[in-house]
N, C-alpha and C. Protein backbone atom coordinates (compact mmCIF):
# COMPACT_ATOMS: atom_id res chain seq x y z
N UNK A 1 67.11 -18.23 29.50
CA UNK A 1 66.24 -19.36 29.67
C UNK A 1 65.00 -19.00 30.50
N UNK A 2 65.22 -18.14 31.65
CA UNK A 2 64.10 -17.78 32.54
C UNK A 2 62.73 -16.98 31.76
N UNK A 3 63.74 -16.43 30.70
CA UNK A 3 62.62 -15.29 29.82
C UNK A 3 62.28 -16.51 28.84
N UNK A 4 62.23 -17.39 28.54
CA UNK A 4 61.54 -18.80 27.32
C UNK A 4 60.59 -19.01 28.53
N UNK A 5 60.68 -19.02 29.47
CA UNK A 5 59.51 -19.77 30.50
C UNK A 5 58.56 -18.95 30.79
N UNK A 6 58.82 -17.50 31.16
CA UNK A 6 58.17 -16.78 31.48
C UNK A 6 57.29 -16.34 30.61
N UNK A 7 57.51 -16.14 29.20
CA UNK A 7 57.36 -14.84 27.99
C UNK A 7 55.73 -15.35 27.72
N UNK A 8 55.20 -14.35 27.13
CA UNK A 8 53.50 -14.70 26.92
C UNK A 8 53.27 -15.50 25.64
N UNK A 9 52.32 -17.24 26.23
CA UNK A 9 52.24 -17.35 25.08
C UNK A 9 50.78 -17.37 25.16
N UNK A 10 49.67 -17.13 24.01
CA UNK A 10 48.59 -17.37 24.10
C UNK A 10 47.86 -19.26 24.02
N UNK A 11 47.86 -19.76 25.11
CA UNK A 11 46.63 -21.06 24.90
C UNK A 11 45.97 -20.99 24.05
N UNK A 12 45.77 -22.84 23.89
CA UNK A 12 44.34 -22.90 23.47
C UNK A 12 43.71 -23.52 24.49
N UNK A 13 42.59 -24.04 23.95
CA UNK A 13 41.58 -24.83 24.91
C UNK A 13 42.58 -25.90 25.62
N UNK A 14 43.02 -27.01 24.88
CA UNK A 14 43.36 -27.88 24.99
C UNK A 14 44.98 -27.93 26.13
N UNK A 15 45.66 -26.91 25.30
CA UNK A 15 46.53 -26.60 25.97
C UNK A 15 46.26 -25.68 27.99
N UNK A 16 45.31 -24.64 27.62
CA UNK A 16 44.57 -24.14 29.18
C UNK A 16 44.33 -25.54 30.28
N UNK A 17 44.00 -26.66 29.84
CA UNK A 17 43.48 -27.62 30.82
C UNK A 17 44.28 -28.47 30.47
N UNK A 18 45.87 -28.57 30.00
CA UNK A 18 46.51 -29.58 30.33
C UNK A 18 47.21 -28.89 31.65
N UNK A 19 47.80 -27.32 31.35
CA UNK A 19 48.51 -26.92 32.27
C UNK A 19 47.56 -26.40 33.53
N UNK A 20 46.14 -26.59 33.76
CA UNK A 20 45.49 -26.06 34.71
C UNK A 20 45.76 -27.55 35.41
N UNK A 21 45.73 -28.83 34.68
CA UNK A 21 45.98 -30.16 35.01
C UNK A 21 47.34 -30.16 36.11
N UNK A 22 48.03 -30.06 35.36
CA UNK A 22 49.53 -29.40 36.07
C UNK A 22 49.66 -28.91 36.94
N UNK A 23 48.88 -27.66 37.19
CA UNK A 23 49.24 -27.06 38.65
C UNK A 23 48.63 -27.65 39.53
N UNK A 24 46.93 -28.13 39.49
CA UNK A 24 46.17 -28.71 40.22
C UNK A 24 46.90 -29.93 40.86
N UNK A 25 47.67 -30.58 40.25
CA UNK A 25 48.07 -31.95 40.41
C UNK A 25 49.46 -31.64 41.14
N UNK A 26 50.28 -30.68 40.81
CA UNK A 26 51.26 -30.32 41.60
C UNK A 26 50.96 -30.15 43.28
N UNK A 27 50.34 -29.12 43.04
CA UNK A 27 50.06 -28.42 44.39
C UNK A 27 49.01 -29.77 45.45
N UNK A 28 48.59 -30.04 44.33
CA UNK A 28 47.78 -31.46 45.35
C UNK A 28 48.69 -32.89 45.57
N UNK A 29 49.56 -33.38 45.22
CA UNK A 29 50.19 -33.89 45.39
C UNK A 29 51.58 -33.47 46.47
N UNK A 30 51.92 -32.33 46.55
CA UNK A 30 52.64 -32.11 47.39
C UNK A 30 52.05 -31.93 48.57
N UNK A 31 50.95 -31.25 48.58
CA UNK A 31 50.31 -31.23 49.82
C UNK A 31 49.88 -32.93 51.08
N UNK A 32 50.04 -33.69 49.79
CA UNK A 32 49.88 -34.30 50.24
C UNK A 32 50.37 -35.48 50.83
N UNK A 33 51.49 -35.25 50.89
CA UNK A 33 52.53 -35.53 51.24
C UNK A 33 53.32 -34.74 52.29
N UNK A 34 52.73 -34.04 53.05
CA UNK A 34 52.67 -33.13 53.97
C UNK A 34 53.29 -33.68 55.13
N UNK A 35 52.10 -34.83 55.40
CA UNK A 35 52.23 -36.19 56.62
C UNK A 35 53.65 -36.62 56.44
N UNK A 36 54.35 -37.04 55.32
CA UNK A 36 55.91 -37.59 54.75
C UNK A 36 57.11 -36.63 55.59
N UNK A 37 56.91 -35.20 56.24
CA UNK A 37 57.25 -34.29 56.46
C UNK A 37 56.95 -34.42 57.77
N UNK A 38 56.29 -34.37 57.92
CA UNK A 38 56.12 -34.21 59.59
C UNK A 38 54.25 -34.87 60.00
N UNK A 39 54.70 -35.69 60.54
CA UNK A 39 53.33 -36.74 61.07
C UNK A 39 52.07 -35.50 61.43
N UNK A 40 52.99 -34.64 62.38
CA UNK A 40 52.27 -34.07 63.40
C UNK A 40 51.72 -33.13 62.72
N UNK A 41 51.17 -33.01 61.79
CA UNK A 41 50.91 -31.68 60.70
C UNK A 41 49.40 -30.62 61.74
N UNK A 42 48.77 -31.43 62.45
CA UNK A 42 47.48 -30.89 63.33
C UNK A 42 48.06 -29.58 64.42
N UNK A 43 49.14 -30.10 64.79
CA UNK A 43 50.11 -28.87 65.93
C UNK A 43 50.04 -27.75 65.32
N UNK A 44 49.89 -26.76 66.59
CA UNK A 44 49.51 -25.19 66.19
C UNK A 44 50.98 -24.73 65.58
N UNK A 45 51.89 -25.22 66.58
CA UNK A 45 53.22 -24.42 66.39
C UNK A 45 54.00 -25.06 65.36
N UNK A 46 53.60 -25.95 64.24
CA UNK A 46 54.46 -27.16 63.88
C UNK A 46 55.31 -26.38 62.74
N UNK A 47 56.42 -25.43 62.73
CA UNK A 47 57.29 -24.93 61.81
C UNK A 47 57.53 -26.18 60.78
N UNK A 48 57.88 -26.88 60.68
CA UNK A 48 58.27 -27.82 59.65
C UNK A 48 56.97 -28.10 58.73
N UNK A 49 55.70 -28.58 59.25
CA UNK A 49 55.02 -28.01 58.54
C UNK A 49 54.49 -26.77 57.60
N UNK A 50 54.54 -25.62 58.32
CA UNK A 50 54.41 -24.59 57.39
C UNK A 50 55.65 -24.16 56.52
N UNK A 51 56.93 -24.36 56.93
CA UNK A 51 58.00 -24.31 56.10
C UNK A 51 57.57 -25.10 54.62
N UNK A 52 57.01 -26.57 54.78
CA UNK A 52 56.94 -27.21 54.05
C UNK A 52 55.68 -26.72 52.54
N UNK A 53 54.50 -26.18 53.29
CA UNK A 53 53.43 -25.51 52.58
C UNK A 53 54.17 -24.64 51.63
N UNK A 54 55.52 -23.56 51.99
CA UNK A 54 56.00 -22.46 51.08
C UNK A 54 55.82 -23.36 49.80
N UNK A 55 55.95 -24.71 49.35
CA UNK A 55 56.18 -25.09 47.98
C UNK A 55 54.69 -24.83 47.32
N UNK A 56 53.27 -25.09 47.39
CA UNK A 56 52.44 -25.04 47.09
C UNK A 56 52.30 -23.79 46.85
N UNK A 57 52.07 -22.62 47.71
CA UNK A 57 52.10 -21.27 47.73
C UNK A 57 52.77 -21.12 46.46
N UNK A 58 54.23 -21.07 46.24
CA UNK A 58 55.15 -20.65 45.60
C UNK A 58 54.37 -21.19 44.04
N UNK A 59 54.22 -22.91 43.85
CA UNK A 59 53.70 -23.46 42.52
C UNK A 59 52.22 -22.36 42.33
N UNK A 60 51.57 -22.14 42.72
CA UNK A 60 50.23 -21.84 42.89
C UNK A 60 50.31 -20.03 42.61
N UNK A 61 51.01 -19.38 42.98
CA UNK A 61 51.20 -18.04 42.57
C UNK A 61 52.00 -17.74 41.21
N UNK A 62 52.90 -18.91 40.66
CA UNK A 62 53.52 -19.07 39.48
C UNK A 62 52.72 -19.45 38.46
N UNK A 63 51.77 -20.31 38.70
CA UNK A 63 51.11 -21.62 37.94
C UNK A 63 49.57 -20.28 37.67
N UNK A 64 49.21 -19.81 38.57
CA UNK A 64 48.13 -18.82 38.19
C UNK A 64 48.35 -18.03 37.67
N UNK A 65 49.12 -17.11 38.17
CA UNK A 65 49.71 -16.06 36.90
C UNK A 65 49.95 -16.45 35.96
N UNK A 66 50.62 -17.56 35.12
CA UNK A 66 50.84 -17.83 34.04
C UNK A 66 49.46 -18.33 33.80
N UNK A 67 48.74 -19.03 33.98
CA UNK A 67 47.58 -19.47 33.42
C UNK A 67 47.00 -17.75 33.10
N UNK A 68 46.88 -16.87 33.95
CA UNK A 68 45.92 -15.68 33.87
C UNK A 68 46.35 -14.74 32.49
N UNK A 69 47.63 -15.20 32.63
CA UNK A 69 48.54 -14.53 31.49
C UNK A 69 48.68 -14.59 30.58
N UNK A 70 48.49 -16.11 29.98
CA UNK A 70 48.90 -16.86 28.68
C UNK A 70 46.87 -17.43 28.15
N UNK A 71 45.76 -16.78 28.91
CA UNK A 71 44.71 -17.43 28.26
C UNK A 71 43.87 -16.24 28.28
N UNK A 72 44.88 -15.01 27.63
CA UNK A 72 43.73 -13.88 27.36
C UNK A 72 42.97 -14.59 25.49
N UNK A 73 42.95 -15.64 25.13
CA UNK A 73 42.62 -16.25 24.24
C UNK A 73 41.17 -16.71 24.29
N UNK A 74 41.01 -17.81 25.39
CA UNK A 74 39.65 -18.22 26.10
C UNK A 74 39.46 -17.59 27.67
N UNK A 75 39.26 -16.43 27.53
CA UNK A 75 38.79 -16.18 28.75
C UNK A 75 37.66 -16.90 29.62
N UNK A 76 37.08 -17.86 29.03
CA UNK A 76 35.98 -18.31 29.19
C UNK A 76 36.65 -19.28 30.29
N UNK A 77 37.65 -19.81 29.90
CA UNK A 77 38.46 -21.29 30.52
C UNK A 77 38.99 -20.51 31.86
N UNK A 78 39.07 -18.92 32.07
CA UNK A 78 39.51 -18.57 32.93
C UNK A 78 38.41 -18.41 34.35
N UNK A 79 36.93 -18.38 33.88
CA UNK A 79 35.95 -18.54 34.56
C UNK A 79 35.30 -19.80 35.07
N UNK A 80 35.68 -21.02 34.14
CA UNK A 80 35.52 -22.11 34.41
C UNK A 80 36.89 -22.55 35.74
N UNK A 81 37.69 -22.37 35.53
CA UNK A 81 38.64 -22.54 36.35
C UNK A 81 38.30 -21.85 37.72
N UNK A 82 37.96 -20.39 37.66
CA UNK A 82 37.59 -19.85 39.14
C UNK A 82 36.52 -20.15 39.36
N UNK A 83 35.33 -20.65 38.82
CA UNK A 83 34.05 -21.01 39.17
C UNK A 83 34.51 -22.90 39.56
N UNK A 84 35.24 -23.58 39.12
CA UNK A 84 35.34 -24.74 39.52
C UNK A 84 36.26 -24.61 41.20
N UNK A 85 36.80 -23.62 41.15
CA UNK A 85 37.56 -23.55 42.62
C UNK A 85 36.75 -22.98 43.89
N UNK A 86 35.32 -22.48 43.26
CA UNK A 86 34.54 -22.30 44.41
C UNK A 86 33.61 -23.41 44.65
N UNK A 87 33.61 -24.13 43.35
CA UNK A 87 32.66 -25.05 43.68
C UNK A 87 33.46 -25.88 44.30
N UNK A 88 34.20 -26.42 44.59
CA UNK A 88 35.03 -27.78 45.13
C UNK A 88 35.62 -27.11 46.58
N UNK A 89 35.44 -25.76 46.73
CA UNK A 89 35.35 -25.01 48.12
C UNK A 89 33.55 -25.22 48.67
N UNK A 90 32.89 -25.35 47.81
CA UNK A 90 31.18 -25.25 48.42
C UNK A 90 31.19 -26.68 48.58
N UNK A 91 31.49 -27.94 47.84
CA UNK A 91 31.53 -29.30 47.89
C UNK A 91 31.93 -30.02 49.10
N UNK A 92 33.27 -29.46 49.21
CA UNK A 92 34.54 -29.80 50.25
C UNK A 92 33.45 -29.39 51.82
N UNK A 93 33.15 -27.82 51.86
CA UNK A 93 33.02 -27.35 53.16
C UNK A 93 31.80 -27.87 53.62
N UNK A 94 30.47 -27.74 52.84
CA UNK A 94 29.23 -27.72 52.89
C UNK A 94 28.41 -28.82 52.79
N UNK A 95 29.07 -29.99 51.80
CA UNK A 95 28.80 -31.48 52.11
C UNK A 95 29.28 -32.15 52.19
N UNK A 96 29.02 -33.63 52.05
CA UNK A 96 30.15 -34.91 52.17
C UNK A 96 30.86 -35.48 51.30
N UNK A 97 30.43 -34.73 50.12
CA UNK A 97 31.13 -35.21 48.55
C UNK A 97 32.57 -35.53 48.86
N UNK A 98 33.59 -34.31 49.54
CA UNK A 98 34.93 -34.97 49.34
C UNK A 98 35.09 -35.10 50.99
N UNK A 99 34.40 -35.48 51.58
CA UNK A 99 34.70 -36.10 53.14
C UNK A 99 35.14 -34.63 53.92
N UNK A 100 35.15 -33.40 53.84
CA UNK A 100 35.60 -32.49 54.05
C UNK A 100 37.28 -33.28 54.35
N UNK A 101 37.94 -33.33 53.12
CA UNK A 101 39.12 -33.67 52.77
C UNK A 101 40.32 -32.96 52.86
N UNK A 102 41.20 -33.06 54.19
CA UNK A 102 42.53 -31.67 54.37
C UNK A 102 43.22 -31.74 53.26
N UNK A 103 43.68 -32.73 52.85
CA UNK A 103 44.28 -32.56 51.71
C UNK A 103 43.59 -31.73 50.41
N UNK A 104 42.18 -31.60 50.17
CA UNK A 104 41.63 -30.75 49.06
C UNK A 104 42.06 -29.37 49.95
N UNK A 105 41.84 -29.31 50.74
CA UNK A 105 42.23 -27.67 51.65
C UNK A 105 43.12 -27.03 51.33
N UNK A 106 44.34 -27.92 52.05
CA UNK A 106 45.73 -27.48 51.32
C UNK A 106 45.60 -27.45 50.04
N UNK A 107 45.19 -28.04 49.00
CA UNK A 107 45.15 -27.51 47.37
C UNK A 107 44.34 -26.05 47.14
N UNK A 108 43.00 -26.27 48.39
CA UNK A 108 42.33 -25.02 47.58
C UNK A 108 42.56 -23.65 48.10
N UNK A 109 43.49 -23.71 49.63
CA UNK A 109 43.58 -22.69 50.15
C UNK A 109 44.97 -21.50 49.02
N UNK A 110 46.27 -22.30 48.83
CA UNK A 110 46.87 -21.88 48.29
C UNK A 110 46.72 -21.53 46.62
N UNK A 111 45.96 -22.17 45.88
CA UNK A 111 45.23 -21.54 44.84
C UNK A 111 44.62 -20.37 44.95
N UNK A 112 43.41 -20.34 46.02
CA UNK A 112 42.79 -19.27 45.94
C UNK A 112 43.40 -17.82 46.42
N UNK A 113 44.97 -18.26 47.21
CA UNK A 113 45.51 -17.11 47.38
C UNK A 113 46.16 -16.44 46.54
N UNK A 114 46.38 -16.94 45.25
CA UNK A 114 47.13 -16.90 44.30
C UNK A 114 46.37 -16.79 43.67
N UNK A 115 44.62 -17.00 43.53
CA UNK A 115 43.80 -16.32 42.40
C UNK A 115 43.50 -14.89 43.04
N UNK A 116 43.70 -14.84 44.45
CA UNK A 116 43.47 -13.49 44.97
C UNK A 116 44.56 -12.07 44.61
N UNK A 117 45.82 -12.94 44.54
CA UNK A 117 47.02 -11.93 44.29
C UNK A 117 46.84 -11.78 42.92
N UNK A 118 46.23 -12.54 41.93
CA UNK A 118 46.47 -12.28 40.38
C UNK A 118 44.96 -11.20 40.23
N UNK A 119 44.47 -11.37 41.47
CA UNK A 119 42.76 -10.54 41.44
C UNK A 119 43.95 -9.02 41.77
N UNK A 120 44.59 -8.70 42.55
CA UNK A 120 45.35 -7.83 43.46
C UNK A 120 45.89 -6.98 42.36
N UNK A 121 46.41 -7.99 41.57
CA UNK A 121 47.83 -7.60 40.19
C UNK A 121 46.89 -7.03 39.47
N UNK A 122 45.77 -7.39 38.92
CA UNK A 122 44.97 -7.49 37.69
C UNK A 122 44.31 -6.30 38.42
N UNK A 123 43.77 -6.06 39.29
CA UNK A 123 42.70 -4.29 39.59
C UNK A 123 44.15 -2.93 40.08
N UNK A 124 45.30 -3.66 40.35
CA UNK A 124 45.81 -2.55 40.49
C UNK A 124 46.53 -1.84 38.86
N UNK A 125 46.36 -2.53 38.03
CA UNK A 125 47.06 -2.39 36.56
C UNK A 125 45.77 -1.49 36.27
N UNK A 126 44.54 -2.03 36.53
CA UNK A 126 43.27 -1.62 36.02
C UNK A 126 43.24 0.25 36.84
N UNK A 127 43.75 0.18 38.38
CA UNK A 127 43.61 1.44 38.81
C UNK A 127 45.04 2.19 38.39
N UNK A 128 45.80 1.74 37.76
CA UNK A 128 46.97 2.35 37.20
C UNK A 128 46.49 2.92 35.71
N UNK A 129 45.86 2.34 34.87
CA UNK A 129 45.02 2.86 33.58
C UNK A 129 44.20 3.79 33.85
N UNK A 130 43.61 3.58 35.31
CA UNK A 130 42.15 4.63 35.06
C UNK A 130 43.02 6.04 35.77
N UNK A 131 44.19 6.21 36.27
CA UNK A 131 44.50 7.20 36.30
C UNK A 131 45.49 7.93 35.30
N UNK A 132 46.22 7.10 34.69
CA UNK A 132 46.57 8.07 33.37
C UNK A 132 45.62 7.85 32.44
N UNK A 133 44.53 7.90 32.68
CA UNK A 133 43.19 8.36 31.37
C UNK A 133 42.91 7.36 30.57
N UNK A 134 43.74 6.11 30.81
CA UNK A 134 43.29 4.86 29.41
C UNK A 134 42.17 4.16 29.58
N UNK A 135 41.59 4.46 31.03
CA UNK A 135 40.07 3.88 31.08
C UNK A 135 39.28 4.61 31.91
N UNK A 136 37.97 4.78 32.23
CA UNK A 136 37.08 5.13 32.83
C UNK A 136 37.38 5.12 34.29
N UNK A 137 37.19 6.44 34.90
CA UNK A 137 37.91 5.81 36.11
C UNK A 137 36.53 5.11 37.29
N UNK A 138 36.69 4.43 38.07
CA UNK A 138 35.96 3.75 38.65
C UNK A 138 36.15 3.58 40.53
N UNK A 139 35.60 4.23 41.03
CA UNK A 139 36.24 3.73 42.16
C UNK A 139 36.03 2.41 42.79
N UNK A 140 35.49 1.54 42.50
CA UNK A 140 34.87 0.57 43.05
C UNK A 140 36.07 -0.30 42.26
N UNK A 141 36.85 -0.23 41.74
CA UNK A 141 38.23 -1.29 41.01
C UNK A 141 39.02 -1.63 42.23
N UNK A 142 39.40 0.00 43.07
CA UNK A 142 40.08 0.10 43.51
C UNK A 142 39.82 -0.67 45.31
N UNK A 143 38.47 -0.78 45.12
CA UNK A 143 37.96 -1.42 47.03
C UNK A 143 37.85 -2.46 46.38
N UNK A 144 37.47 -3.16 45.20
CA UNK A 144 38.09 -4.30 44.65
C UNK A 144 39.27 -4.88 44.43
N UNK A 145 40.63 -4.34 44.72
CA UNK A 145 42.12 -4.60 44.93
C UNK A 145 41.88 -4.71 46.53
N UNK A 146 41.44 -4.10 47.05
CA UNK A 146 41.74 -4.03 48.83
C UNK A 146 40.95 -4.89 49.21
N UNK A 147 39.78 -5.39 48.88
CA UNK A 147 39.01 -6.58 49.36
C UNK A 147 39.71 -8.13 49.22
N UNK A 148 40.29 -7.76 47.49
CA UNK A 148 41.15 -9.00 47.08
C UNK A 148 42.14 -9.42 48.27
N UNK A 149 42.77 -8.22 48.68
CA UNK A 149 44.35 -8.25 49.19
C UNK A 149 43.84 -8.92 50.72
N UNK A 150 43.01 -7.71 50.87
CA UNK A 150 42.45 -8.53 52.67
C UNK A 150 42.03 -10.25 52.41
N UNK A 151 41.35 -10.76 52.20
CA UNK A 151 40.96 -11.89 51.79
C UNK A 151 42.44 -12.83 51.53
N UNK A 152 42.94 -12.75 50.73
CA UNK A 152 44.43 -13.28 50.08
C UNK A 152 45.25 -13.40 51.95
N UNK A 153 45.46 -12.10 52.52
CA UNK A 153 46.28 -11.91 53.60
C UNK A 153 45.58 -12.91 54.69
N UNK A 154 44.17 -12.84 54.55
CA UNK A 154 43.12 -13.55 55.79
C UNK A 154 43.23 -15.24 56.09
N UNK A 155 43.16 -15.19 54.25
CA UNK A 155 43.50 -17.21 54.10
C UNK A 155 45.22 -16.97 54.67
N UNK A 156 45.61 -16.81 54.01
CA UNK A 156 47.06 -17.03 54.37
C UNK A 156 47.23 -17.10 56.05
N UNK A 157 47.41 -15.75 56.23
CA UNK A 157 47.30 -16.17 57.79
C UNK A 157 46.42 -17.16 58.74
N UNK A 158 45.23 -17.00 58.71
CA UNK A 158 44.53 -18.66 59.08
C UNK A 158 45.00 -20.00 58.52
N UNK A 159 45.25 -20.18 57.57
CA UNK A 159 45.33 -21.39 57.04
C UNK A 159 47.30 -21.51 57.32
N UNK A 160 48.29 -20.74 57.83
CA UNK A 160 49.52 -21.43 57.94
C UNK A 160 49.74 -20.97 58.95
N UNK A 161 49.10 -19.95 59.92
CA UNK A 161 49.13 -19.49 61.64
C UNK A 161 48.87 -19.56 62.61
N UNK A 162 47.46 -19.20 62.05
CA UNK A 162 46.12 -18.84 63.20
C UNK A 162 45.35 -20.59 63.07
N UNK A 163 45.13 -20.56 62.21
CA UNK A 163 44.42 -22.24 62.37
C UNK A 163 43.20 -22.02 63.45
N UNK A 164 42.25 -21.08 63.22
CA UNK A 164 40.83 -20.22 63.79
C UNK A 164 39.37 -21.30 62.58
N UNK A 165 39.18 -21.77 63.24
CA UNK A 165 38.08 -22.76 62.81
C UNK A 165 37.00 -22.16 62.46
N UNK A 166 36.81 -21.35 63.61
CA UNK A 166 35.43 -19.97 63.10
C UNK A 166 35.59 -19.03 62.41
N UNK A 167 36.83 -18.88 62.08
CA UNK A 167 37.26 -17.43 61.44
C UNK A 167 37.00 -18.23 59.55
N UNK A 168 36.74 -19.68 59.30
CA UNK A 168 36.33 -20.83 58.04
C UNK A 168 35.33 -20.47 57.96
N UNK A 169 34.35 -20.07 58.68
CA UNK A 169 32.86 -19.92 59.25
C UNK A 169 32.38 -18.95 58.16
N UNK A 170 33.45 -17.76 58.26
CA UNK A 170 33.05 -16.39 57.49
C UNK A 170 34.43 -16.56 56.19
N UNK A 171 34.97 -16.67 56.34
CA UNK A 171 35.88 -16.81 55.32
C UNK A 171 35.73 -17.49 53.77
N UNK A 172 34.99 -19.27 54.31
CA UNK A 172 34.68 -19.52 53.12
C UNK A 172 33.50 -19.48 52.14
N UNK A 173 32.54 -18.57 52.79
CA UNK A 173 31.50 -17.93 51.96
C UNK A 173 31.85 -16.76 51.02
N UNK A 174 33.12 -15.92 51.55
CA UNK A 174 33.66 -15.00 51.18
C UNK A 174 34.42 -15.44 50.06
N UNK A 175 35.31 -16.33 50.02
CA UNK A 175 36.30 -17.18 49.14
C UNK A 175 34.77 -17.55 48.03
N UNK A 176 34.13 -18.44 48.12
CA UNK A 176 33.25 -18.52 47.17
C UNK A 176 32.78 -17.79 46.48
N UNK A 177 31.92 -16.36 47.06
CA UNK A 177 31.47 -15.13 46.55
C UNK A 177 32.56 -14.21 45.62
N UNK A 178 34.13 -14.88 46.38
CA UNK A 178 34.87 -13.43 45.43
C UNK A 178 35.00 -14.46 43.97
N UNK A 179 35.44 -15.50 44.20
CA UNK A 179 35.84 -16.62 42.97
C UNK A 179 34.37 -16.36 42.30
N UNK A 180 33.59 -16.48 42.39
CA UNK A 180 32.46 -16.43 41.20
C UNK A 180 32.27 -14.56 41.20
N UNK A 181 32.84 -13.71 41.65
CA UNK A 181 33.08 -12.47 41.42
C UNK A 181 33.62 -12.27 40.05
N UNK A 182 35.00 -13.08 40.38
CA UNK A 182 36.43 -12.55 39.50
C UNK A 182 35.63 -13.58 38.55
N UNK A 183 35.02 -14.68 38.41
CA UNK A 183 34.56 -15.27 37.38
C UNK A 183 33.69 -14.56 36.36
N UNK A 184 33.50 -13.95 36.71
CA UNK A 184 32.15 -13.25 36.08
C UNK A 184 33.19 -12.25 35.22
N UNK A 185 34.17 -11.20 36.17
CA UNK A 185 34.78 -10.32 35.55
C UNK A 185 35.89 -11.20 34.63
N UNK A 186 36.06 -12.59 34.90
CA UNK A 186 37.14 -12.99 33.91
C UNK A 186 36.37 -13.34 32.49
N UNK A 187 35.22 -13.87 32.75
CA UNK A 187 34.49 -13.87 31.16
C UNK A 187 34.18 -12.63 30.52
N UNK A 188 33.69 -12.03 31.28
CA UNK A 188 33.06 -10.11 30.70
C UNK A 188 34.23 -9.01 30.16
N UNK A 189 35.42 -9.31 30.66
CA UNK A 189 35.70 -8.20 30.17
C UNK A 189 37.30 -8.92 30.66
N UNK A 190 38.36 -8.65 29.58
CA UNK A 190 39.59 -9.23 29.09
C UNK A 190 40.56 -8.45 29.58
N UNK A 191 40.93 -8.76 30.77
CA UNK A 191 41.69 -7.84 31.63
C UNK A 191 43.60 -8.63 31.44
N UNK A 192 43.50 -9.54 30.40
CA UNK A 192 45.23 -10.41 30.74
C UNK A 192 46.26 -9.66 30.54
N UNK A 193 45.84 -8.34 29.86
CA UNK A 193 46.91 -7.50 29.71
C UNK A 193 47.41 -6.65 30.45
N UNK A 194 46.70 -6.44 31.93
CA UNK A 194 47.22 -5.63 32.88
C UNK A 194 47.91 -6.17 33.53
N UNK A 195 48.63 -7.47 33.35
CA UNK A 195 49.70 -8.17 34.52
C UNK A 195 50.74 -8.89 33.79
């Protein structure tokens, strides 16, 4: 049964943005319900809180990979998707559109760590090809896996540890810049088969 859930199927349009619907709505809905869990969600030390976050993380690293996996079809929908997650990171941080909204946070922090690990998966398959000879080798793939990974490790730890307000300062310009990065490389060139 685990292999019917897992196994590759190719999307279509229609199908890409019911299940992008799905995760978005998962992971934002649980988050938000955070408060239901523990009032005190603002406390540095509040374990029950971050215990509680593992569910988003967990939907959000499942829910991306399979999206990254199953839409080597419209790659296009795969750029719209990471270009819509920086924009609602530039919206959220930079103006008043969503009230700088914690609840969009918690949705966009754990997405983007999970578009970072499928960035992680996807350049290390790519530096696994370019050394047994199936592609051009490149070194710049490979400080492209380590930029991914730092970034991925940086949110994570700020956003369920450190809770560093200035460390948002530099972080979410970075989060924006890599998402319209991997956007660019998710329309240009059809990487779903390295993960």
């Amino acid at each position: 049964m685990i292999h019917q859930i897992f196994r590759r199927r190719d999307l279509g349009v229609i199908d890409s943005f019911i299940a992008a619907g799905i995760l978005v709505v998962a992971v934002f809905t649980w988050a938000e319900r955070s408060e239901m869990v523990d009032p005190n969600t603002d406390l540095a030390d509040n374990w029950s809180w971050r215990l509680w976050q593992i569910g988003p993380v967990v939907f959000s690293l499942i829910g991306v990979w399979l999206l990254w996996r199953n839409t080597s079809k419209v790659p296009w929908f795969r750029t719209l998707c990471l270009s819509s997650l920086a924009m609602a990171i530039l919206l959220n941080q930079y103006t008043d559109f969503f009230d700088h909204s914690v609840n969009l946070w918690n949705t966009i922090d754990p997405l983007f760590i999970a578009c970072a690990t499928v960035a992680v998966g996807t350049g290390w398959g790519r530096v696994m090809a370019q050394r047994q000879g199936m592609e051009p080798a490149s070194p710049f793939t490979l400080i492209a896996v380590v930029i991914a990974l730092g970034l991925a490790v940086s949110v994570f730890v700020n956003n369920y540890f450190v809770g560093d307000e200035g460390a948002w300062d530099v972080l979410d310009p970075l989060m924006i810049l890599s998402l319209l990065t991997w956007a660019i490389a998710a329309r240009r060139t059809n990487v779903g088969d390295a993960i």
